[in-house]
C-alpha atoms as a PDB file:
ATOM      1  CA  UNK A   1     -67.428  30.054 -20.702  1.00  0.00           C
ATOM      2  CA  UNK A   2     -69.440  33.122 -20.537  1.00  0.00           C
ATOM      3  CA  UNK A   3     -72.332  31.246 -18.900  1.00  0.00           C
ATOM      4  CA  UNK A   4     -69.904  30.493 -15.849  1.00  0.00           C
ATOM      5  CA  UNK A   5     -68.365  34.185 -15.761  1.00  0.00           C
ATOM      6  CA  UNK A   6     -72.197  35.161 -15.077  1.00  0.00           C
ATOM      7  CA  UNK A   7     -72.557  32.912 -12.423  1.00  0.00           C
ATOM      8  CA  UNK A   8     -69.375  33.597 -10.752  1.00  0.00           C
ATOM      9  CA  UNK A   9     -69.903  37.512 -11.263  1.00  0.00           C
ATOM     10  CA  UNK A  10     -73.545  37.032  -9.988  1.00  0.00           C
ATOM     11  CA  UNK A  11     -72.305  34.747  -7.186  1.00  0.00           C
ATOM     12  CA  UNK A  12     -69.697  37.786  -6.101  1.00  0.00           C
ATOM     13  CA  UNK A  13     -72.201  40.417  -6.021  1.00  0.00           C
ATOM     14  CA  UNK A  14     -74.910  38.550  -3.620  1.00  0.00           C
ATOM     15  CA  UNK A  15     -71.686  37.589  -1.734  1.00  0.00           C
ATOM     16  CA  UNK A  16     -70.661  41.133  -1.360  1.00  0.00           C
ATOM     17  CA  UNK A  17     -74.460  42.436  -0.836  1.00  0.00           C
ATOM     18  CA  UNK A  18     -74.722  39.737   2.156  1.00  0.00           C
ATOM     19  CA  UNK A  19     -71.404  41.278   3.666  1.00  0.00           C
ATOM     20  CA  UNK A  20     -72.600  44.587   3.649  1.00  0.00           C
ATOM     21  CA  UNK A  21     -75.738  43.634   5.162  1.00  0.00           C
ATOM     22  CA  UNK A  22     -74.219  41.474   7.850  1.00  0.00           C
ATOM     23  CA  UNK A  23     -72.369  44.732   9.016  1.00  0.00           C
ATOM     24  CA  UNK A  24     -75.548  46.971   9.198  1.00  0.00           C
ATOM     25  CA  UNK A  25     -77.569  46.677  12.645  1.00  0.00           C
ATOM     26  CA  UNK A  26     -80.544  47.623  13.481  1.00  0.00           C
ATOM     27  CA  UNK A  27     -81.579  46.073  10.532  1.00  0.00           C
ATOM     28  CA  UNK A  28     -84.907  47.441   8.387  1.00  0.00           C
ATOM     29  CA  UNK A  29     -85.816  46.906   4.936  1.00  0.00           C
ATOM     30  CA  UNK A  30     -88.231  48.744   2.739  1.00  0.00           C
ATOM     31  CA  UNK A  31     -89.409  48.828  -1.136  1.00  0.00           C
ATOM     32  CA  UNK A  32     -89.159  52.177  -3.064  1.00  0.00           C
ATOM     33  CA  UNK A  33     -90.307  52.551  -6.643  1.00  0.00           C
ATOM     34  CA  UNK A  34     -87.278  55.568  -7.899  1.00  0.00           C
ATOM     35  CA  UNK A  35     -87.553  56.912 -11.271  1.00  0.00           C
ATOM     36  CA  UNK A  36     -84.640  55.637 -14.017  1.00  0.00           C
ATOM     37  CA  UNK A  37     -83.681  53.663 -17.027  1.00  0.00           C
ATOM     38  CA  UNK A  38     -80.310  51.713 -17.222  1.00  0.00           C
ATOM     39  CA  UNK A  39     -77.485  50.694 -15.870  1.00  0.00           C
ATOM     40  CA  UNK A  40     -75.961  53.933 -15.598  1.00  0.00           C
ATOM     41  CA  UNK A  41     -78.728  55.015 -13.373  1.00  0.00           C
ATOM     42  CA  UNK A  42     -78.742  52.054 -11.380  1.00  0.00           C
ATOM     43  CA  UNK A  43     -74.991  52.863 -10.338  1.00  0.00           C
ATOM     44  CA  UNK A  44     -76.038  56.868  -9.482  1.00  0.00           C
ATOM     45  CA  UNK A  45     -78.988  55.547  -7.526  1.00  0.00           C
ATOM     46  CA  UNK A  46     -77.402  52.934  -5.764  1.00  0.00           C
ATOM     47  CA  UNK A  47     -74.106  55.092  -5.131  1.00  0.00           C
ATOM     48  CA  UNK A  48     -75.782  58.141  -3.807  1.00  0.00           C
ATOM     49  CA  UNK A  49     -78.040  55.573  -1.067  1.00  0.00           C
ATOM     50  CA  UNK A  50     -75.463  53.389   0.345  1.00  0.00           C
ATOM     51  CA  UNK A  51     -73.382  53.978   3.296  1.00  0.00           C
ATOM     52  CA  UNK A  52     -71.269  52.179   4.599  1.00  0.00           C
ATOM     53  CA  UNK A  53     -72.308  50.438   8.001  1.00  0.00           C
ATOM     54  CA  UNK A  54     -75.849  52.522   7.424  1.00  0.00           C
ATOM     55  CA  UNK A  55     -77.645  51.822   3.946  1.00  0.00           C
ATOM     56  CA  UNK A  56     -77.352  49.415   1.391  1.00  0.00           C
ATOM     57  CA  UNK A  57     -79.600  50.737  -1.559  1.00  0.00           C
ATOM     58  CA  UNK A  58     -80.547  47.916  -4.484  1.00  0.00           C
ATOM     59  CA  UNK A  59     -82.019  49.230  -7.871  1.00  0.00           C
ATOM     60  CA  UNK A  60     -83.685  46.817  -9.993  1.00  0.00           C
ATOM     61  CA  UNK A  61     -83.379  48.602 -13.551  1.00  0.00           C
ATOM     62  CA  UNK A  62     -86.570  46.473 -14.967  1.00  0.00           C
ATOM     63  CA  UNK A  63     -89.244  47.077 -12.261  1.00  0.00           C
ATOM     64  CA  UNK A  64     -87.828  50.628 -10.952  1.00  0.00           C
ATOM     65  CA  UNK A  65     -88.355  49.043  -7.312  1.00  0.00           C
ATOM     66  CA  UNK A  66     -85.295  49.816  -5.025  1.00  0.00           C
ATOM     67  CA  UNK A  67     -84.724  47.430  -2.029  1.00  0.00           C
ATOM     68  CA  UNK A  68     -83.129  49.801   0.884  1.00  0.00           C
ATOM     69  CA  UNK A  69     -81.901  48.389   3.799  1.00  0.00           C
ATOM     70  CA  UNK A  70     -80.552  50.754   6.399  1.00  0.00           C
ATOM     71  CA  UNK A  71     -79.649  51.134  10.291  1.00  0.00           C
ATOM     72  CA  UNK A  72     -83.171  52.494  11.883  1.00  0.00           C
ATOM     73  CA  UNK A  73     -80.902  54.016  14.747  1.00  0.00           C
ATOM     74  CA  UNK A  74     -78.725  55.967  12.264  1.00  0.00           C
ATOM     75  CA  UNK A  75     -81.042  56.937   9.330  1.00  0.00           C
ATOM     76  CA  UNK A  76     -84.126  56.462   7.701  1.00  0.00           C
ATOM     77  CA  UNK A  77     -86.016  55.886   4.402  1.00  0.00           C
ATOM     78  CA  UNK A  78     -86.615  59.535   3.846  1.00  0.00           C
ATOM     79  CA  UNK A  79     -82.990  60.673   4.357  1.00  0.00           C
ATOM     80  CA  UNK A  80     -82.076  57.826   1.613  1.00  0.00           C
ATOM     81  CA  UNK A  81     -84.655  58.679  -0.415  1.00  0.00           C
ATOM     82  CA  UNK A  82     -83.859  62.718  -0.122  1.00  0.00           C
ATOM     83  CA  UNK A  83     -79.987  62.068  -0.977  1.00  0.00           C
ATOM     84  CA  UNK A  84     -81.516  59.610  -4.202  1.00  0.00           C
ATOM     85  CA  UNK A  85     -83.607  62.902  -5.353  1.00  0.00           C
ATOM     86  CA  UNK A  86     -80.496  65.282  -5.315  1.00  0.00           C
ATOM     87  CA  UNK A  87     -78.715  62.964  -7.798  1.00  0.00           C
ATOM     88  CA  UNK A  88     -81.279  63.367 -10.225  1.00  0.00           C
ATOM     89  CA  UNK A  89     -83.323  60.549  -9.522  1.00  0.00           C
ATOM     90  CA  UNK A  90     -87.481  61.203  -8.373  1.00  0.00           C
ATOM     91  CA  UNK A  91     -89.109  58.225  -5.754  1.00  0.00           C
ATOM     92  CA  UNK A  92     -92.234  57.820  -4.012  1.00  0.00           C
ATOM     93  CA  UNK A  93     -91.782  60.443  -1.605  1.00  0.00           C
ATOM     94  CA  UNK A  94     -89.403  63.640  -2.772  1.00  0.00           C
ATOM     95  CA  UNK A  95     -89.048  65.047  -6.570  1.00  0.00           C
ATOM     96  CA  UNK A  96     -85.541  65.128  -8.129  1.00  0.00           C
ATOM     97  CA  UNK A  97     -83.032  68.330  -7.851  1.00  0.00           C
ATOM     98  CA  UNK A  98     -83.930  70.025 -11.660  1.00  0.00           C
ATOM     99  CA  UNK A  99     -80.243  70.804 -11.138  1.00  0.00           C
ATOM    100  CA  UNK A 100     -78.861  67.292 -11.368  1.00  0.00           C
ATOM    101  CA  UNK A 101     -81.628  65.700 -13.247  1.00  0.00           C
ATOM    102  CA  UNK A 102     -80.247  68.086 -16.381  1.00  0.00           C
ATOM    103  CA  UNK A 103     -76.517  66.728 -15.525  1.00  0.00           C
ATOM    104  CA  UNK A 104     -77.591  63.299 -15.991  1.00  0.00           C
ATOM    105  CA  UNK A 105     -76.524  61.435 -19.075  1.00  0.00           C
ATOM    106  CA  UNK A 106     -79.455  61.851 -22.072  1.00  0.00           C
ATOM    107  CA  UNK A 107     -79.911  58.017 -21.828  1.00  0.00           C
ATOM    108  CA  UNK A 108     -80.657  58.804 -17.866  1.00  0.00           C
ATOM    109  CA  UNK A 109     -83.319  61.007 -18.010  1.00  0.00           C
ATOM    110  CA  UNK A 110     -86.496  59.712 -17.176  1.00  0.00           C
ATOM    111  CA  UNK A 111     -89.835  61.338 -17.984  1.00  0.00           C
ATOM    112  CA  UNK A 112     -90.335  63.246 -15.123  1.00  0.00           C
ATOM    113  CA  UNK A 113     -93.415  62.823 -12.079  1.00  0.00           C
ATOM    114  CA  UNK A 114     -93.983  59.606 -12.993  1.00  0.00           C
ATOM    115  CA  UNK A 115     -93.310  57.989  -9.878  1.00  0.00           C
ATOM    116  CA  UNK A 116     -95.271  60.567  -7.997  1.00  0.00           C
ATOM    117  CA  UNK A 117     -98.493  59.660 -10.656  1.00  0.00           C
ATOM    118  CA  UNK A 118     -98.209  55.654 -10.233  1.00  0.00           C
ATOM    119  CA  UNK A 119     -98.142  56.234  -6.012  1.00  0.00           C
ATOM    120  CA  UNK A 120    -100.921  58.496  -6.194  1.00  0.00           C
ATOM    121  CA  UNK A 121    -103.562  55.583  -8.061  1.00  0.00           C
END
């Protein structure tokens, strides 16, 4: 029983990730490492990335790598990323807000300027 609740909750999400990404034109995809630990931060991450019609942000909690697919005539990688940072979570390209990053939930925070070290090597 709790095998097939997995499969039908994984089956929903990719159903509901290939809806979203139907709707978004001017379709472009890049890979961002972003700074994080759990669940928790998977939802902030993910939450302050999307929107709707524009970006569709996916956080993998194991390898840190975000999947963000967004409109190229409405936004970029760099405005995602920049929104990402100001909810407490560092990428590749801009540091996270001290601000939030203190808000965030003590399981949350990350060691910080990692992400920044591993791009650099």
């Amino acid at each position: 029983m709790k095998s097939l609740k997995k499969i039908m909750t994984a089956t929903f999400v990719l159903l509901s990730m290939l809806s979203i990404n139907a709707q978004i034109k001017n379709k472009k995809t890049a890979n961002v490492k972003i700074a994080g630990n759990c669940e928790m931060c998977k939802k902030t991450i993910e939450t302050a990335g999307n929107i709707k019609k524009t970006a569709m942000v996916n956080w993998n909690v194991d390898s840190k790598i975000a999947q963000i697919t967004y409109d190229s005539s409405k936004t970029n990688p760099e405005e995602i990323l920049k929104r990402i940072a100001d909810a407490g979570y560092e990428n590749e390209e801009f540091a996270a807000n001290d601000k939030q990053y203190n808000q965030l939930h003590s399981c949350c925070q990350y060691d910080r300027n990692t992400i920044k070290k591993e791009a650099k090597k």
